[in-house]
N, C-alpha and C. Protein backbone atom coordinates (compact mmCIF):
# COMPACT_ATOMS: atom_id res chain seq x y z
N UNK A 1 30.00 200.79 216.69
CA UNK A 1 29.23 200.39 217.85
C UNK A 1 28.61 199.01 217.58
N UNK A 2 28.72 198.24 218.69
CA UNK A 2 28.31 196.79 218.40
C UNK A 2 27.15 196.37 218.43
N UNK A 3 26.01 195.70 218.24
CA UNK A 3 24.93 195.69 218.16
C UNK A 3 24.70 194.60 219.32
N UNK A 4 23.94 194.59 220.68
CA UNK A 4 23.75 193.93 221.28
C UNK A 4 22.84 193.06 221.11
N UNK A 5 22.62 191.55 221.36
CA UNK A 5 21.31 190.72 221.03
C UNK A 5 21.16 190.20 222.14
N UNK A 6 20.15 189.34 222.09
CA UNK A 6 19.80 187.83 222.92
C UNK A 6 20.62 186.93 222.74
N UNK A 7 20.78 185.93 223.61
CA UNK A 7 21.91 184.99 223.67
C UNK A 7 21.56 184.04 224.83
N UNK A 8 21.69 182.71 224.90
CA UNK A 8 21.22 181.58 225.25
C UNK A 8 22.74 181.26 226.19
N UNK A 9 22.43 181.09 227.13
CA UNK A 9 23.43 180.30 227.99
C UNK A 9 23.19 178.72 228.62
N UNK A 10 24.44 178.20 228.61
CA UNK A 10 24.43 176.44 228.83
C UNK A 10 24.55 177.17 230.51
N UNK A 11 24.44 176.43 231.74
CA UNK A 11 24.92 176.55 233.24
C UNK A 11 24.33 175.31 233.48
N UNK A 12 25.07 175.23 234.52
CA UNK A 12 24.76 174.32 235.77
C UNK A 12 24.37 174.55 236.76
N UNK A 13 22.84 174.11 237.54
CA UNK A 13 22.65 174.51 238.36
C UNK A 13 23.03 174.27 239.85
N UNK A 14 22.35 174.17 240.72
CA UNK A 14 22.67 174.22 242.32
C UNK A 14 23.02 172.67 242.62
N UNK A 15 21.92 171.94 241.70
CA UNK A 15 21.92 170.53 241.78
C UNK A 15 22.65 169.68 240.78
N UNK A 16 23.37 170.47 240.28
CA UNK A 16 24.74 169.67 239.18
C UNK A 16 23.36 169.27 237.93
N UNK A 17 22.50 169.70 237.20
CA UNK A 17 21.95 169.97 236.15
C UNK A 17 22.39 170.87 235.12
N UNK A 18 22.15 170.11 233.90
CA UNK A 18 22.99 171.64 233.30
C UNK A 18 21.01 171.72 232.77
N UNK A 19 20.95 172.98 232.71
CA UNK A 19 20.00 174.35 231.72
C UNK A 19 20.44 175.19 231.06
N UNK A 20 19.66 175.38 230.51
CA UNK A 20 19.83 176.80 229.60
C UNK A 20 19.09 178.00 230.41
N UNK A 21 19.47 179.15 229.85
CA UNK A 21 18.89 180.40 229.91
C UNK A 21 18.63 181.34 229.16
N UNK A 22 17.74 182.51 228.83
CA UNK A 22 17.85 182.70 227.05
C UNK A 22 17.84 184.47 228.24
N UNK A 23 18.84 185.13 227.77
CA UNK A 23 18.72 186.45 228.26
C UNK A 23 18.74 187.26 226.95
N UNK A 24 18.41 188.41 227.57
CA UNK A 24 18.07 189.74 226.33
C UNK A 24 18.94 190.48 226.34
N UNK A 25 19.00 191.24 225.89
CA UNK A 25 20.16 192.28 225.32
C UNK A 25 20.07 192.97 226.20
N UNK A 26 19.85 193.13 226.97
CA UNK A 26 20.41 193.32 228.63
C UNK A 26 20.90 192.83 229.40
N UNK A 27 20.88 191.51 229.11
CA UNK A 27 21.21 191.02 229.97
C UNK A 27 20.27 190.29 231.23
N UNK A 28 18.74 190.59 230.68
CA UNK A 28 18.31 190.27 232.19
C UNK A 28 17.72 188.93 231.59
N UNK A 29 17.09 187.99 232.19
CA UNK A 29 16.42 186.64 232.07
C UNK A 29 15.43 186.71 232.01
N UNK A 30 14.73 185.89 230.45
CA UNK A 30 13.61 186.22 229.88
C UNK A 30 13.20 184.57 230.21
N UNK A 31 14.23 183.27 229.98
CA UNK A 31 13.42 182.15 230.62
C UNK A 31 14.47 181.32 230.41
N UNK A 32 13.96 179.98 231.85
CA UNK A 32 15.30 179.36 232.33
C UNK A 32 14.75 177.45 231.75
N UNK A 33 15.72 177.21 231.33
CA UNK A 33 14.84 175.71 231.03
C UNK A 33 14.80 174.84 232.09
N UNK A 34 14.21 173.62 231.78
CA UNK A 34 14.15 172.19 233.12
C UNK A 34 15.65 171.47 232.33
N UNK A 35 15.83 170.78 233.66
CA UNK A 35 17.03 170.31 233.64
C UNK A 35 17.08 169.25 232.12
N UNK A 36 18.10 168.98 231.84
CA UNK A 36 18.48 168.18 230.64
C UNK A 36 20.01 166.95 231.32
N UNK A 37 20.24 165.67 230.41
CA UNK A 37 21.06 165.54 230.64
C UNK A 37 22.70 165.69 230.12
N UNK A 38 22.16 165.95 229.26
CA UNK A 38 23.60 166.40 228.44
C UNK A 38 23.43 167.69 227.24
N UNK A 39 24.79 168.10 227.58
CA UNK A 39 24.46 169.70 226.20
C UNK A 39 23.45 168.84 224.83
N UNK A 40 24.09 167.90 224.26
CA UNK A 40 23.27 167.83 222.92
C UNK A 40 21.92 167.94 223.36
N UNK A 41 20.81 167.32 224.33
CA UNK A 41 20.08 167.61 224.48
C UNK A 41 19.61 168.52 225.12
N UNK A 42 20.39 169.62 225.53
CA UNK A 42 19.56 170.92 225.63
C UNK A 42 19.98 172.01 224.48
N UNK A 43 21.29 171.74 224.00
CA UNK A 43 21.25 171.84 222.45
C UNK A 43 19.92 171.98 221.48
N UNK A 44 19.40 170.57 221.60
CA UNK A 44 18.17 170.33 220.77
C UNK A 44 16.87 171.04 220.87
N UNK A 45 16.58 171.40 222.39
CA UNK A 45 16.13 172.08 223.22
C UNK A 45 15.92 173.42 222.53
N UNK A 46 17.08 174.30 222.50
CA UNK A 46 16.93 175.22 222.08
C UNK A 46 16.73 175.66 220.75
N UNK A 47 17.66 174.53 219.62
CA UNK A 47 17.21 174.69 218.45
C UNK A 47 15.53 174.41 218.15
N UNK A 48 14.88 173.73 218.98
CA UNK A 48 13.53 173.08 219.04
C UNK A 48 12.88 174.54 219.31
N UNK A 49 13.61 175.37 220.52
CA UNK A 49 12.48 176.97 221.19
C UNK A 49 12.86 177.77 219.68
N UNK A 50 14.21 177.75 219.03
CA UNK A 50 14.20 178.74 218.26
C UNK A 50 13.47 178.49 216.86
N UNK A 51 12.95 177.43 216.54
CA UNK A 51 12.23 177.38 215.50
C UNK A 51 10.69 177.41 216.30
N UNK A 52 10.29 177.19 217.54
CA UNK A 52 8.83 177.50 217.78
C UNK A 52 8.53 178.81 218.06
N UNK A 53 9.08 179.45 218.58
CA UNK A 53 9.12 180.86 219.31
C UNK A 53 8.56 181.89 217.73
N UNK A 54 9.09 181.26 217.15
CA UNK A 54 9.05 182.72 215.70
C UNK A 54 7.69 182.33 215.22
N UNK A 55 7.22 181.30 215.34
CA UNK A 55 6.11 181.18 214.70
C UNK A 55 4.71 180.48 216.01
N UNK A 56 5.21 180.64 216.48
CA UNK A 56 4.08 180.31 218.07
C UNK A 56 3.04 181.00 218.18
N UNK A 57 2.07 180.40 218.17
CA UNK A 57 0.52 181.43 218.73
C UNK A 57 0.69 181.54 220.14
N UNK A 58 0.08 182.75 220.69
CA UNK A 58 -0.24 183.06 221.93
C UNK A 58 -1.43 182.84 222.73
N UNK A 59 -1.38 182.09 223.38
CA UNK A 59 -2.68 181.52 224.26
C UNK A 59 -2.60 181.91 225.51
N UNK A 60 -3.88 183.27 225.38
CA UNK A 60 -4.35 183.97 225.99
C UNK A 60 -4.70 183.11 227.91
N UNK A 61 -4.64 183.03 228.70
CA UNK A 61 -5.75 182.50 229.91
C UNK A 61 -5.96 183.22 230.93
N UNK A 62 -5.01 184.18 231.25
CA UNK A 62 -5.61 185.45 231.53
C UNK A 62 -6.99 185.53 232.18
N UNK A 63 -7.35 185.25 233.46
CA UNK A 63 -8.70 186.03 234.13
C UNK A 63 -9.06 187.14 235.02
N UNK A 64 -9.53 187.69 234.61
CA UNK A 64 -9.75 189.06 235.75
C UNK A 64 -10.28 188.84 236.81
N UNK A 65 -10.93 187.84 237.34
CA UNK A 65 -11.47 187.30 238.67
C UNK A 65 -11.34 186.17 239.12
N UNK A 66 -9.39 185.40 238.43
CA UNK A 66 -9.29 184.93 239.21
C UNK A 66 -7.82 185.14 239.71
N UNK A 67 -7.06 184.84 241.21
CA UNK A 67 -5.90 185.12 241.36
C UNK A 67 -5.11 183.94 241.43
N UNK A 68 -4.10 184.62 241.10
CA UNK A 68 -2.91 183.96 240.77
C UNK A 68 -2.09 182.90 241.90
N UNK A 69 -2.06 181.60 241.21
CA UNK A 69 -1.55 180.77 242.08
C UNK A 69 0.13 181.10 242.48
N UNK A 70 0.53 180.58 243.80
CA UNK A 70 1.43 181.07 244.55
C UNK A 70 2.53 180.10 243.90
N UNK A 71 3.95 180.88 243.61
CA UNK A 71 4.89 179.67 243.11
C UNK A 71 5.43 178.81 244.07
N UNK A 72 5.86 177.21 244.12
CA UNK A 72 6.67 176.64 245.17
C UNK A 72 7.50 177.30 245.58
N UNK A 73 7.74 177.63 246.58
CA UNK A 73 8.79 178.17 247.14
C UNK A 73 10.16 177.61 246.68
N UNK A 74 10.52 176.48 246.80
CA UNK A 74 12.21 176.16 246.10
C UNK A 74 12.23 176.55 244.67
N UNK A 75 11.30 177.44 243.59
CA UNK A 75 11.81 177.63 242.76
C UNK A 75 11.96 179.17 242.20
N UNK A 76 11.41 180.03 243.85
CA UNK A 76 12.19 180.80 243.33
C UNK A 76 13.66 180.98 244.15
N UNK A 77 13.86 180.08 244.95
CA UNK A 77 15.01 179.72 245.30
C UNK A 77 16.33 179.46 244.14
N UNK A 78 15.90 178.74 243.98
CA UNK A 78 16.18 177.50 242.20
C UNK A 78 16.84 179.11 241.26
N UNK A 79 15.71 180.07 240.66
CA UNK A 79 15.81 180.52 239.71
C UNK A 79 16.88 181.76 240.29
N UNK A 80 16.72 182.37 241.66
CA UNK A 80 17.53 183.17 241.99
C UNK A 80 19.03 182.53 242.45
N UNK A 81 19.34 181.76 242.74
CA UNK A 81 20.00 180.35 242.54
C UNK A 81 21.35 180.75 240.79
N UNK A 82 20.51 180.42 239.98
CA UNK A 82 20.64 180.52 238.60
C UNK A 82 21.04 182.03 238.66
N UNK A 83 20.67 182.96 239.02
CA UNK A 83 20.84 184.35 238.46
C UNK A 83 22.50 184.88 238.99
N UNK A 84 22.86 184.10 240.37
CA UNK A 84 23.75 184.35 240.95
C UNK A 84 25.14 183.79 240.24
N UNK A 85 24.71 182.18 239.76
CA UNK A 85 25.71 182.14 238.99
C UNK A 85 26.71 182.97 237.80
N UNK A 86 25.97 184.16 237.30
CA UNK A 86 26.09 184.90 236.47
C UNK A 86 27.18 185.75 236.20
């Protein structure tokens, strides 16, 4: 039996950008990058998330009384956009 992981995908988006995407061993999308212009640099990109991610502090901001700002609308356009390519 094969062991499923996380795994980083190169795409192109709606607007001829290439990003990355880092999905989980499910398959579902844990986070999508900003556009880049060429693989080496989103290449770098990711070798850059995979050495911060393991050792990253978590900064809390989190408020209980206050609510949550509304996202632009074109991005969750954008990100569902991205999911379709799939």
């Amino acid at each position: 039996m094969a062991i499923m992981v996380g795994h980083f995908e190169l795409l192109t988006d709606h607007q001829s950008h290439l990003r990355f995407q880092l999905l989980a061993p499910d398959g579902s999308v844990l986070a999508v990058s900003g556009p880049f212009d060429d693989r080496g640099a989103a290449a770098a990109a990711i070798t850059e998330l995979r050495d911060c991610a393991g050792t990253g502090l978590l900064k809390d901001h989190f408020r209980t009384t206050t609510t949550m700002v509304k996202p632009k609308p074109g991005l969750a356009v954008e990100l569902e956009d991205l999911n379709d390519e799939q």
